[in-house]
N, C-alpha and C. Protein backbone atom coordinates (compact mmCIF):
# COMPACT_ATOMS: atom_id res chain seq x y z
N UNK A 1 17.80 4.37 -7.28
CA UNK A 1 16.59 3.59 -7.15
C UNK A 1 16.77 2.29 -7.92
N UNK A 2 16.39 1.03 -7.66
CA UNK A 2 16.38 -0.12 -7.99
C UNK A 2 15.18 -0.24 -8.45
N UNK A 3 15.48 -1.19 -9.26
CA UNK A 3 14.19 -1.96 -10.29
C UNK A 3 14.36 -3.37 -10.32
N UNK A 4 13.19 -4.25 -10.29
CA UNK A 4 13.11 -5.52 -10.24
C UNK A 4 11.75 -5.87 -11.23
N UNK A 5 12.41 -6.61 -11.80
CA UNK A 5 11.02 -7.30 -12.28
C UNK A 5 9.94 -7.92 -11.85
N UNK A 6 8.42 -8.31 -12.34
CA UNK A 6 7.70 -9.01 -11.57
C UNK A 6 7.90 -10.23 -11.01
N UNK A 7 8.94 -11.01 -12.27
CA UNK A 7 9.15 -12.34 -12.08
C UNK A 7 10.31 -12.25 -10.73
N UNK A 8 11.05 -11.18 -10.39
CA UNK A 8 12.20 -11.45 -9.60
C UNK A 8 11.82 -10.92 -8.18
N UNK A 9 10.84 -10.10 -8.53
CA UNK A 9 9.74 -9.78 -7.34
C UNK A 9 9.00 -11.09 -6.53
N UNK A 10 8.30 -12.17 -7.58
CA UNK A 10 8.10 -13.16 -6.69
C UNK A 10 9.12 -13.93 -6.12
N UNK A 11 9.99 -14.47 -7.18
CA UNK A 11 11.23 -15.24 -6.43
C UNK A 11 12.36 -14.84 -5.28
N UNK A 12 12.00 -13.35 -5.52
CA UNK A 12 13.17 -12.58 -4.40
C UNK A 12 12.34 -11.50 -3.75
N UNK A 13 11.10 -11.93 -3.32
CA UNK A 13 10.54 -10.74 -2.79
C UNK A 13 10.98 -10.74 -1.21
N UNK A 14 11.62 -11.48 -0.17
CA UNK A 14 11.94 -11.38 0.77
C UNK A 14 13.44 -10.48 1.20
N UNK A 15 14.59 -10.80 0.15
CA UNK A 15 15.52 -9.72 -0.26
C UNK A 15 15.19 -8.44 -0.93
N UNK A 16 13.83 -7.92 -1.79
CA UNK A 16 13.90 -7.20 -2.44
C UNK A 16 13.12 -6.03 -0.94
N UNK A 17 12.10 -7.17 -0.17
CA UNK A 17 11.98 -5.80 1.12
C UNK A 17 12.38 -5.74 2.01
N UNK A 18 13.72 -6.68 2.26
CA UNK A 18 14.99 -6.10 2.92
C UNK A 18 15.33 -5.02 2.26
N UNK A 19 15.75 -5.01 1.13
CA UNK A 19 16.42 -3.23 1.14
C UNK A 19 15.45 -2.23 0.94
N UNK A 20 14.07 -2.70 0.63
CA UNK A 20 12.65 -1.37 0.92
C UNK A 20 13.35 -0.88 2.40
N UNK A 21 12.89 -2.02 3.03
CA UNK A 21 13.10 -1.55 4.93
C UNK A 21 14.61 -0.73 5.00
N UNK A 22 15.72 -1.03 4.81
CA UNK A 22 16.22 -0.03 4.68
C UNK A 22 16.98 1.08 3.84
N UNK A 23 15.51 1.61 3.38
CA UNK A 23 15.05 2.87 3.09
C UNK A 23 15.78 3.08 1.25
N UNK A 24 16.00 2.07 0.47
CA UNK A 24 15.73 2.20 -1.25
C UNK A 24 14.37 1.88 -1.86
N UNK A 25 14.16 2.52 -2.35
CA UNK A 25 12.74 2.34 -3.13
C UNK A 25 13.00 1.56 -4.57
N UNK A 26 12.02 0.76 -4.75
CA UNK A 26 12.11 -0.16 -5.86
C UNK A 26 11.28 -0.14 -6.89
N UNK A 27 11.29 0.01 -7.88
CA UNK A 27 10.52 0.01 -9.02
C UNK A 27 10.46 -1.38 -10.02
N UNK A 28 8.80 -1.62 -9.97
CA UNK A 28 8.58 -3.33 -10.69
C UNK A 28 8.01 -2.59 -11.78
N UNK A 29 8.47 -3.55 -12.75
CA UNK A 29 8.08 -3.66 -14.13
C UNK A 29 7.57 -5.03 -14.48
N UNK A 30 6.63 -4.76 -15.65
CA UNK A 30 6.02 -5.55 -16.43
C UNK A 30 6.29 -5.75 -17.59
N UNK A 31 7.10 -6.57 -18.10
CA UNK A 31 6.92 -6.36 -19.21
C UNK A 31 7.82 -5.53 -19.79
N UNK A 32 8.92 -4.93 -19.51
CA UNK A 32 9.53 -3.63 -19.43
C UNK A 32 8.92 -2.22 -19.44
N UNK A 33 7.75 -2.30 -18.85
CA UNK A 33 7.25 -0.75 -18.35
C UNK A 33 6.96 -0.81 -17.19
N UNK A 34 7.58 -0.07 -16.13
CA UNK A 34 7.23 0.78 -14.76
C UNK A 34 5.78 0.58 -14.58
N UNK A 35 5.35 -0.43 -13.48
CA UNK A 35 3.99 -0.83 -12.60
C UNK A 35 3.78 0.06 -11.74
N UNK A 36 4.77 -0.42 -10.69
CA UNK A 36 4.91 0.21 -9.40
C UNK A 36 6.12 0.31 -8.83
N UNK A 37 6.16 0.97 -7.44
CA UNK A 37 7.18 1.45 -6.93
C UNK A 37 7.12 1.12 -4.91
N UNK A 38 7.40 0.23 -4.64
CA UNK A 38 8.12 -0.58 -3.12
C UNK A 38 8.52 0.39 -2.18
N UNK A 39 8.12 1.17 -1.76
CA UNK A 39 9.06 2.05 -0.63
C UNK A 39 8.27 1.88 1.17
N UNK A 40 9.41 2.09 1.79
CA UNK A 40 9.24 2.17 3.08
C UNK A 40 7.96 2.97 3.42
N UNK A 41 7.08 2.65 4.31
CA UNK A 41 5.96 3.01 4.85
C UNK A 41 6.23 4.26 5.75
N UNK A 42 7.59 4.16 6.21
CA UNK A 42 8.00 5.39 7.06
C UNK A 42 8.36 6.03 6.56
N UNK A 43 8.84 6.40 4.67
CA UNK A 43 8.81 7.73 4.49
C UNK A 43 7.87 8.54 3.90
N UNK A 44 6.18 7.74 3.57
CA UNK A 44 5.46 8.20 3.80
C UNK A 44 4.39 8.61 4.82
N UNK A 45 4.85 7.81 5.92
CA UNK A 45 3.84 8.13 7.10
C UNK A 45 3.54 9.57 7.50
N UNK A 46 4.55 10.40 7.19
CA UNK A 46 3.79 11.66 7.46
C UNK A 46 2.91 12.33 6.74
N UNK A 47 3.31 11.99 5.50
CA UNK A 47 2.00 12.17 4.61
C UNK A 47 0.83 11.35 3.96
N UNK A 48 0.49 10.46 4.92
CA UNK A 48 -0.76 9.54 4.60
C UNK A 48 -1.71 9.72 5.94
N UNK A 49 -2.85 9.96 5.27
CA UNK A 49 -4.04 10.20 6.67
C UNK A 49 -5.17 9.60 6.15
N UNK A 50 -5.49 8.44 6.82
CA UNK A 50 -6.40 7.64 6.12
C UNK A 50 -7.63 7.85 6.41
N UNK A 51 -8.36 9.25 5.89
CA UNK A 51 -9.81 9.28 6.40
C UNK A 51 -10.36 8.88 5.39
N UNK A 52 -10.19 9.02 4.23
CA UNK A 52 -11.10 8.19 2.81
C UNK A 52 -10.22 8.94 1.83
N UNK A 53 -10.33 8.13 1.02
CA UNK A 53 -10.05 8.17 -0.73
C UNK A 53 -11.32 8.65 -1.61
N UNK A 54 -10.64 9.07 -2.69
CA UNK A 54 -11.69 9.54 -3.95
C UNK A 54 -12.88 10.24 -3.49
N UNK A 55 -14.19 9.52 -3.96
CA UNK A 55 -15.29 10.41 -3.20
C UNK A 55 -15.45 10.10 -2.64
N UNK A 56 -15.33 9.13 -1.62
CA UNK A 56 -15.30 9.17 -0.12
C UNK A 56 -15.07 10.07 0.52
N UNK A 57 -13.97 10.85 0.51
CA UNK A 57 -13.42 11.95 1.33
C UNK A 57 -13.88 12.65 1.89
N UNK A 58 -14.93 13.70 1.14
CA UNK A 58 -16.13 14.32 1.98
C UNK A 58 -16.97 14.11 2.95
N UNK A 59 -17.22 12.76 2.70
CA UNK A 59 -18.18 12.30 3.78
C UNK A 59 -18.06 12.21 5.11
N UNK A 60 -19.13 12.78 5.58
CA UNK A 60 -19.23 13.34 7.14
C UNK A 60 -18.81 11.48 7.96
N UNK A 61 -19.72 10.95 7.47
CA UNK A 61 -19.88 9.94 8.29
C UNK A 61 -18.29 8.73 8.32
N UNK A 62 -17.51 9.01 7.48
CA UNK A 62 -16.65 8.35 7.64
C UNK A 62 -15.22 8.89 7.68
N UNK A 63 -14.97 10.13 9.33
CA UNK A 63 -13.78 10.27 9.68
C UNK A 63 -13.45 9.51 10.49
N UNK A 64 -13.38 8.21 10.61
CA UNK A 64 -12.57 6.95 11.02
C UNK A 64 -12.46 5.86 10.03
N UNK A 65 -12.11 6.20 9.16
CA UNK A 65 -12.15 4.85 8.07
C UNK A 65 -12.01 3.78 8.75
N UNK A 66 -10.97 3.46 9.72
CA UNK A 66 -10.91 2.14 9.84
C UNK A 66 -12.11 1.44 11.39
N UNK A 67 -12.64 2.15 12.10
CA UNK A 67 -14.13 2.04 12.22
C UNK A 67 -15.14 1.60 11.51
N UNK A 68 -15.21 2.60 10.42
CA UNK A 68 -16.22 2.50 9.31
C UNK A 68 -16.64 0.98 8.88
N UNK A 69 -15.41 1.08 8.15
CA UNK A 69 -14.51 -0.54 7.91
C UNK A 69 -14.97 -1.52 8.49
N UNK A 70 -15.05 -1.12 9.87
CA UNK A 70 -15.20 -2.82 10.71
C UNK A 70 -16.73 -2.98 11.26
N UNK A 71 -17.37 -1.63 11.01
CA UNK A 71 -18.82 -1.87 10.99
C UNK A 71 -19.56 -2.16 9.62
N UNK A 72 -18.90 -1.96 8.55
CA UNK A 72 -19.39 -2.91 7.45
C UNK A 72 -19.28 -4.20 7.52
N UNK A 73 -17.48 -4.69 7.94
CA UNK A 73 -17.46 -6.30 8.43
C UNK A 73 -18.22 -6.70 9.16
N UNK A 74 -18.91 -6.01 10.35
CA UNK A 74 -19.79 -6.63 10.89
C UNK A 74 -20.71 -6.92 10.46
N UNK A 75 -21.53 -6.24 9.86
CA UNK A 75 -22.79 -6.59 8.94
C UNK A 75 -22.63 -7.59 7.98
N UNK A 76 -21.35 -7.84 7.40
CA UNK A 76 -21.13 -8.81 6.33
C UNK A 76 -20.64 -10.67 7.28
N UNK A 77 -20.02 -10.35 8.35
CA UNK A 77 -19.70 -11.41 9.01
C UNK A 77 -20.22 -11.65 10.26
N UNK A 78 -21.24 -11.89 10.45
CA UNK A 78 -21.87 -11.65 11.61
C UNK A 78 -21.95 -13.31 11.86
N UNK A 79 -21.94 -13.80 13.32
CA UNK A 79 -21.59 -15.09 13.34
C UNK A 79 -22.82 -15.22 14.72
């Protein structure tokens, strides 16, 4: 696993998700402590199901999050 800093994250963030995409995961630091971690979307896609987070989750009314979502935008951007 690779590590990059924040600062080398902005200046090289176009090389650093070339090798996300194929398939090394990257770990940014701050400061020298572990932020976060860069990985391919496809090796979590099987385990991400986006019906809601936290306490959201339960809620009846929002098993389409991204529905949900765009009927709040509507109410907020209505033109």
């Amino acid at each position: 696993m690779k590590s990059a800093t924040a600062r080398e994250l902005r200046s090289r963030a176009s090389s650093i998700l070339e090798s996300v995409q194929k398939g090394e995961e990257v770990i940014i630091t701050l400061r020298g402590e572990p932020v976060a971690v860069i990985k391919s979307v496809k090796t979590i896609e099987n385990q991400f199901t986006p019906v809601g987070f936290g306490i959201w989750k339960d809620r009846g009314d929002i098993q389409d999050i991204n529905r949900w979502i765009d009927e709040r935008r509507k109410e907020r951007y209505r033109r």
